[in-house]
PDB file of N, CA and C in Angstrom:
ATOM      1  N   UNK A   1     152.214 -44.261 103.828  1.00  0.00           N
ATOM      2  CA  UNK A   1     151.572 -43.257 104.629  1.00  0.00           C
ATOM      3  C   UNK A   1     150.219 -43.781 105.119  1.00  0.00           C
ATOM      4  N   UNK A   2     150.120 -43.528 106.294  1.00  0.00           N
ATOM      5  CA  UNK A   2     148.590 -44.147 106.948  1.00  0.00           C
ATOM      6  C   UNK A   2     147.738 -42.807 106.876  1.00  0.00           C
ATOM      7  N   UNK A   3     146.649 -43.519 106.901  1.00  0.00           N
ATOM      8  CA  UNK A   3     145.268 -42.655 106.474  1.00  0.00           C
ATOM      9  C   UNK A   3     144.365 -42.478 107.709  1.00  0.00           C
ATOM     10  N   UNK A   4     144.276 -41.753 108.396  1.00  0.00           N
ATOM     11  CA  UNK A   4     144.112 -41.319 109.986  1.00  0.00           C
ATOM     12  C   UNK A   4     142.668 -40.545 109.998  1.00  0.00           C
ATOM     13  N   UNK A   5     141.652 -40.463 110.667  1.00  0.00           N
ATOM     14  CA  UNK A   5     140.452 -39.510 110.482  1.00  0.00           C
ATOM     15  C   UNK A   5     140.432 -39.415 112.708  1.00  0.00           C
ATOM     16  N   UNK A   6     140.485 -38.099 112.526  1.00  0.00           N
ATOM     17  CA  UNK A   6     139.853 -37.778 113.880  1.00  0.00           C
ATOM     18  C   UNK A   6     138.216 -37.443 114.274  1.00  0.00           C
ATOM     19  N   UNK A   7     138.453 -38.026 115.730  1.00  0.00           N
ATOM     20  CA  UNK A   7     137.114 -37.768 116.324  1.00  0.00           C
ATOM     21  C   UNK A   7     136.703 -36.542 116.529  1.00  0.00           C
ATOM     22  N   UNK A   8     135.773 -35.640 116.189  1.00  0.00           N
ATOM     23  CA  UNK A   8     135.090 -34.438 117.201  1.00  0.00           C
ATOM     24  C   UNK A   8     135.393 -34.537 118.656  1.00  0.00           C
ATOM     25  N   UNK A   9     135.800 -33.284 118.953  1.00  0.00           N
ATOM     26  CA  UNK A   9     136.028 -33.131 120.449  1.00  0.00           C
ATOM     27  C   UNK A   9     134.859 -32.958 120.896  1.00  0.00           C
ATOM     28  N   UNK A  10     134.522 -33.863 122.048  1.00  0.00           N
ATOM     29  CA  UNK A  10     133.036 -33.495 122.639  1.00  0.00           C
ATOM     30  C   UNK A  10     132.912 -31.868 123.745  1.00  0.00           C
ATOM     31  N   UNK A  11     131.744 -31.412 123.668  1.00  0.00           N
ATOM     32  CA  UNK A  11     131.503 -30.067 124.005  1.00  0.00           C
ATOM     33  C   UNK A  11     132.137 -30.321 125.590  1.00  0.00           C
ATOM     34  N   UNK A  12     132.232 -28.879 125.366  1.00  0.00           N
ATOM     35  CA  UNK A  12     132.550 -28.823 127.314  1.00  0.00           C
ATOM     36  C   UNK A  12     131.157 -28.989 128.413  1.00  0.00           C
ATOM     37  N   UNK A  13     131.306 -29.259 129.155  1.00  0.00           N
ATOM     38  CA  UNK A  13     130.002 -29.450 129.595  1.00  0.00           C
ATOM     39  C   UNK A  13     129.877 -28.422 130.472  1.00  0.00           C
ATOM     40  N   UNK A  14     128.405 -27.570 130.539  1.00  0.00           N
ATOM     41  CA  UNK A  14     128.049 -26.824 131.639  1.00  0.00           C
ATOM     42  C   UNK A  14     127.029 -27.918 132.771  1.00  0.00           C
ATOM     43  N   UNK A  15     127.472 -26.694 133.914  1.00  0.00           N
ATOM     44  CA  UNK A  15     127.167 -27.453 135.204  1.00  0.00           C
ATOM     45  C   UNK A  15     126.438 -26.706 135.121  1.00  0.00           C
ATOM     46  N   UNK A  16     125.354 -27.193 136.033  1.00  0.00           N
ATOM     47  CA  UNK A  16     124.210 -26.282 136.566  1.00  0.00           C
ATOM     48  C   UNK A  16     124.314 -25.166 137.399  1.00  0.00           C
ATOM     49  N   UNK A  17     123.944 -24.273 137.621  1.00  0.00           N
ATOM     50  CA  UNK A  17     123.891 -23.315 138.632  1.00  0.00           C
ATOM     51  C   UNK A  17     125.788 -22.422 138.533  1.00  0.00           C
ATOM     52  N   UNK A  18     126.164 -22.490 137.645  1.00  0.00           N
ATOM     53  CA  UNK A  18     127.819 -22.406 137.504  1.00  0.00           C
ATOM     54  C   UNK A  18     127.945 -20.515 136.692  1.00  0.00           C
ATOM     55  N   UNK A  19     126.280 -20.488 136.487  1.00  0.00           N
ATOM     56  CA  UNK A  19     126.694 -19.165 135.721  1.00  0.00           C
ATOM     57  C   UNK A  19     127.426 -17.972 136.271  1.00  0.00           C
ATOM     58  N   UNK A  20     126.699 -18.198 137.526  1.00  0.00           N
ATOM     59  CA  UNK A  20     127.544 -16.856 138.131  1.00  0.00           C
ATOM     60  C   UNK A  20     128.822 -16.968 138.230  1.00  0.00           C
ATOM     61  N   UNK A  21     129.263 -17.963 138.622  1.00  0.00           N
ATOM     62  CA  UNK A  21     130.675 -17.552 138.386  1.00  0.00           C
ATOM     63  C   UNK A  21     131.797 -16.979 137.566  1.00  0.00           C
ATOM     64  N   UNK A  22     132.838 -16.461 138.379  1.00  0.00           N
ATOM     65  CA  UNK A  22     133.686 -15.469 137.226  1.00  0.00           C
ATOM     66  C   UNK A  22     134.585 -16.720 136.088  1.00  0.00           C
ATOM     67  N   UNK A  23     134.838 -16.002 135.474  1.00  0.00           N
ATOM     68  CA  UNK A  23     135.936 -16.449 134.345  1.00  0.00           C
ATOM     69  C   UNK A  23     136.373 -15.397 133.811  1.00  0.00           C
ATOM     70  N   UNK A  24     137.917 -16.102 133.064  1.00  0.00           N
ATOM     71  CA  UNK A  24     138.890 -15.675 132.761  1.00  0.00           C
ATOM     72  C   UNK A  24     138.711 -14.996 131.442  1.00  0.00           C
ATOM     73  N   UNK A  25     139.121 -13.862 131.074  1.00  0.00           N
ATOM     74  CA  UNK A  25     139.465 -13.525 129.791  1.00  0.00           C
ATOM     75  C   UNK A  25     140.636 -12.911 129.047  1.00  0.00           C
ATOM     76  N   UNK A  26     141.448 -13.947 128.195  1.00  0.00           N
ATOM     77  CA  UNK A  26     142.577 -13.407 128.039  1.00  0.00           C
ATOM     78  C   UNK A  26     143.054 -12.927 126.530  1.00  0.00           C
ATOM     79  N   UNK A  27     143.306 -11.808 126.394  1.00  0.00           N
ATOM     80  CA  UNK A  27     144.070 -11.756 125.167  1.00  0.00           C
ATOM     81  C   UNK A  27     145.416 -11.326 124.806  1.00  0.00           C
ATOM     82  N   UNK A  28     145.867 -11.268 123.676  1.00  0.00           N
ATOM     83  CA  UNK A  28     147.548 -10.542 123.827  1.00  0.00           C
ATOM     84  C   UNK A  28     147.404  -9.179 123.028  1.00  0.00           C
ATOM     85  N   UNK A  29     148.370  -8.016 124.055  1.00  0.00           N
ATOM     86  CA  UNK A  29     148.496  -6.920 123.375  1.00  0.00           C
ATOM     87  C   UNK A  29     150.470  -6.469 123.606  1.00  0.00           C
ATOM     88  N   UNK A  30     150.349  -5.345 122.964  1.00  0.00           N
ATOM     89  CA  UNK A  30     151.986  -5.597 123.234  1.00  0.00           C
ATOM     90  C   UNK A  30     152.007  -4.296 124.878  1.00  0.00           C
ATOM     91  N   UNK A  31     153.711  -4.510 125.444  1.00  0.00           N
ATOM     92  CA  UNK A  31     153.607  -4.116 126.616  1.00  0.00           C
ATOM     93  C   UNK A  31     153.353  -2.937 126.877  1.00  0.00           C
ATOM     94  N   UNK A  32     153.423  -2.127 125.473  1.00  0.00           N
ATOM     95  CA  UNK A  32     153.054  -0.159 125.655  1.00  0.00           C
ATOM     96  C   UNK A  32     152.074  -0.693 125.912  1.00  0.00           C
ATOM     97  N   UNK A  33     150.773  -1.362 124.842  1.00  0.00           N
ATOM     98  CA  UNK A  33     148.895  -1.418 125.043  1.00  0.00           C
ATOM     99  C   UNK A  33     149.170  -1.760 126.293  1.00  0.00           C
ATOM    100  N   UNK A  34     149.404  -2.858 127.123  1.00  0.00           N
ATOM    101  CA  UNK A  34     148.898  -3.123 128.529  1.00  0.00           C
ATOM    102  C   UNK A  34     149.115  -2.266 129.416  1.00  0.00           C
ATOM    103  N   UNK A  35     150.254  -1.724 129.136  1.00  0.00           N
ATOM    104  CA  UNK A  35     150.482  -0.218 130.018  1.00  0.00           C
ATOM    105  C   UNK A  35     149.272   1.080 130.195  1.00  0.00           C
ATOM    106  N   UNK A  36     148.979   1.134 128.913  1.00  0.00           N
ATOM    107  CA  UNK A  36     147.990   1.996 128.548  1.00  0.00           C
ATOM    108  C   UNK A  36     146.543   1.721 129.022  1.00  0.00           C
ATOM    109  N   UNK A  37     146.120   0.731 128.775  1.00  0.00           N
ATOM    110  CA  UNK A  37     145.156   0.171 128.916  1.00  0.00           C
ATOM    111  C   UNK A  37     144.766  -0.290 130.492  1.00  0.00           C
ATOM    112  N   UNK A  38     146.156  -0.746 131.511  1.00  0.00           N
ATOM    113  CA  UNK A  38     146.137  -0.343 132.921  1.00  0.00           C
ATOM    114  C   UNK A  38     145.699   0.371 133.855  1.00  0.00           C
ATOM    115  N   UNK A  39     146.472   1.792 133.112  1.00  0.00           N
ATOM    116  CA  UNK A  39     146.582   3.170 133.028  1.00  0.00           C
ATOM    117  C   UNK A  39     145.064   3.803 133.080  1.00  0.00           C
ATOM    118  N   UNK A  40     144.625   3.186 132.034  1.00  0.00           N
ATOM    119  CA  UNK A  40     142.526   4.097 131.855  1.00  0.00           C
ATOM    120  C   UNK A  40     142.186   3.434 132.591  1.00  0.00           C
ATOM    121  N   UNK A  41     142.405   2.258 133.053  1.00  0.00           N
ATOM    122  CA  UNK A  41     141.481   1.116 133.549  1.00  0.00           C
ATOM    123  C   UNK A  41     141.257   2.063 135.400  1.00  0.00           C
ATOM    124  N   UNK A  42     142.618   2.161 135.462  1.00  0.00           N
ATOM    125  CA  UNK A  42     142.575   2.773 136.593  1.00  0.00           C
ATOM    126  C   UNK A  42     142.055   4.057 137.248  1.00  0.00           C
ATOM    127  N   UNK A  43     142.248   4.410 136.287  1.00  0.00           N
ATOM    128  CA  UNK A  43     141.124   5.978 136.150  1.00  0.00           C
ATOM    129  C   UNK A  43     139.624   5.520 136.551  1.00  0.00           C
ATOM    130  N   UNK A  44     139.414   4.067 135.878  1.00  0.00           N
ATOM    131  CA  UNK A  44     137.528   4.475 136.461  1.00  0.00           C
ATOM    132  C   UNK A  44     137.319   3.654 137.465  1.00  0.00           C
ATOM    133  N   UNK A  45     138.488   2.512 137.857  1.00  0.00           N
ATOM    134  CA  UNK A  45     138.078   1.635 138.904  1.00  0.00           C
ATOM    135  C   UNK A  45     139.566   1.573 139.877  1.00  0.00           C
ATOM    136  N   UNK A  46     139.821   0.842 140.922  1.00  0.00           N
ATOM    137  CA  UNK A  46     140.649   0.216 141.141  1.00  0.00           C
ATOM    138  C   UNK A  46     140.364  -1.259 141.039  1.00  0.00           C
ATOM    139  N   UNK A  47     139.495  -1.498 140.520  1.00  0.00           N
ATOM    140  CA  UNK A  47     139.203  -3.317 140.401  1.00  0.00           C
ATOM    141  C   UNK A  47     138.874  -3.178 138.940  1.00  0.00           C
ATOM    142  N   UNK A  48     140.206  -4.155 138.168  1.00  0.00           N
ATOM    143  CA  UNK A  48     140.035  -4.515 136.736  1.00  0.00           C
ATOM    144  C   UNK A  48     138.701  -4.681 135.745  1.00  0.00           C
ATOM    145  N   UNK A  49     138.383  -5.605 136.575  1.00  0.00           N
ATOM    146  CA  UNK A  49     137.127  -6.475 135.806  1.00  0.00           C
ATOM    147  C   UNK A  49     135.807  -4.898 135.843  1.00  0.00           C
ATOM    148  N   UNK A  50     135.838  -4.267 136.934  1.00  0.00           N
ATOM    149  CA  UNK A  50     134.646  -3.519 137.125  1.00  0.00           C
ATOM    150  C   UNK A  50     135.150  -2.019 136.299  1.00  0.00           C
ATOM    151  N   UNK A  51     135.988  -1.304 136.132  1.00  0.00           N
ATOM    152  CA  UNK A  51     136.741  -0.724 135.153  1.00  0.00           C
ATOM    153  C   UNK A  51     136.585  -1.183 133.537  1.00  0.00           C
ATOM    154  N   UNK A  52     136.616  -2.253 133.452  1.00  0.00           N
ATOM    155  CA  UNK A  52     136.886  -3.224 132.240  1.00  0.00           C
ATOM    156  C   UNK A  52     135.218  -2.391 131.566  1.00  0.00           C
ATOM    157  N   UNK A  53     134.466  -2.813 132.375  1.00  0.00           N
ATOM    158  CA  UNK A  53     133.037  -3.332 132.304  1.00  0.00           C
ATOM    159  C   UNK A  53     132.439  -1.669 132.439  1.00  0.00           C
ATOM    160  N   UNK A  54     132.812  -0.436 133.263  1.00  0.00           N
ATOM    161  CA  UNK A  54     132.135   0.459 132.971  1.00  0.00           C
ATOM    162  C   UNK A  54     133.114   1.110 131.432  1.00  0.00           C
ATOM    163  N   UNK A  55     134.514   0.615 131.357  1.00  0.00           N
ATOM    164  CA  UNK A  55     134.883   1.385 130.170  1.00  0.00           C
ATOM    165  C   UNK A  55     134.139   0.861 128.453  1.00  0.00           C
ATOM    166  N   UNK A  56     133.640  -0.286 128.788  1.00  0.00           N
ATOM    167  CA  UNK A  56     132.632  -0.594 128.034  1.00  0.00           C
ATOM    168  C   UNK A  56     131.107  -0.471 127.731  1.00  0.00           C
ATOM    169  N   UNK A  57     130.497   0.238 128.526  1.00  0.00           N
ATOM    170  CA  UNK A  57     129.383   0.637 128.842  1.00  0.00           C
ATOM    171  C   UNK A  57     128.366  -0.546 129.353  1.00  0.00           C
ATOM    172  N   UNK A  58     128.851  -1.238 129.953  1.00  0.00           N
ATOM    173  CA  UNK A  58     128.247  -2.170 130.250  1.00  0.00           C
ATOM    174  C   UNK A  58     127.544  -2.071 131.790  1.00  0.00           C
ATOM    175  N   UNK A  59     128.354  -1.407 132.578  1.00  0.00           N
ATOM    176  CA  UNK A  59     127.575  -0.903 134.289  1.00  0.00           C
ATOM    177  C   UNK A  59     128.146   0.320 134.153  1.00  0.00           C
ATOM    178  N   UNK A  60     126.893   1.141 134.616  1.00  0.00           N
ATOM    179  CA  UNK A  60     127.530   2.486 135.279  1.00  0.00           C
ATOM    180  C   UNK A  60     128.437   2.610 136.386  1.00  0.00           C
ATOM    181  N   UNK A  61     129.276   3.418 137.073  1.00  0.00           N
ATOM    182  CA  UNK A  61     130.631   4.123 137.920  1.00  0.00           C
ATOM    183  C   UNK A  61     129.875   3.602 138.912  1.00  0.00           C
ATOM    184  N   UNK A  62     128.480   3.347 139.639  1.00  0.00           N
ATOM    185  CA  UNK A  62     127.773   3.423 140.533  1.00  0.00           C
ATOM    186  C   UNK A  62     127.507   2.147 140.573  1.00  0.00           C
ATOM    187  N   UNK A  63     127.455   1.591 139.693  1.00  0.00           N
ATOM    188  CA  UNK A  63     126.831   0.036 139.819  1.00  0.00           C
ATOM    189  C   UNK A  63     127.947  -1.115 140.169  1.00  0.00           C
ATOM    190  N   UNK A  64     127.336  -2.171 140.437  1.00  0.00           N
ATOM    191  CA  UNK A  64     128.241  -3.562 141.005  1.00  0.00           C
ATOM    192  C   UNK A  64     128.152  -4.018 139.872  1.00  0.00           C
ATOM    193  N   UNK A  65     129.458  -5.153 139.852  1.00  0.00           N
ATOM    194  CA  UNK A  65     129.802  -5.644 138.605  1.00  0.00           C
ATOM    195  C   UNK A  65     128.859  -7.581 138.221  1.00  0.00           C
ATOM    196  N   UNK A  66     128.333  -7.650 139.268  1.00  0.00           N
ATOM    197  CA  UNK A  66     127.844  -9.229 139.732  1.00  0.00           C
ATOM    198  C   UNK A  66     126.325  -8.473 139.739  1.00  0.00           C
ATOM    199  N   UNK A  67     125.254  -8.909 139.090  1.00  0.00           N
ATOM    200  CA  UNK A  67     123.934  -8.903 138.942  1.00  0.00           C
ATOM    201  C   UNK A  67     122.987  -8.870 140.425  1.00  0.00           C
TER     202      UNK A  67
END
């Protein structure tokens, strides 16, 4: 049997000026939750991310989702 040691993965690198941009966030729920969770989403927005973000208290119904 060989005796093997791995390297550290080096960090991801940030770019400059890159903050604003969007990214992805994904997790798994089963297909009732995504249904459900659709479902409210749609109640406060028709745009996911801005729904997402007032059902979290994070922007008010009135506010933009980009700073």
């Amino acid at each position: 049997m060989r005796n093997t040691t791995h390297e550290a993965l080096p960090q991801p690198r940030h770019e400059r000026g890159t903050g604003h941009l969007a990214s992805a966030l994904t997790f798994y729920v089963t297909r009732a939750q995504r249904a459900r969770i659709l479902r409210i989403l749609g109640q406060l927005s028709d745009d996911r991310a801005r729904a997402l973000l007032i059902a979290l208290s994070e922007i008010e119904a009135g506010e933009g989702v980009c700073p």
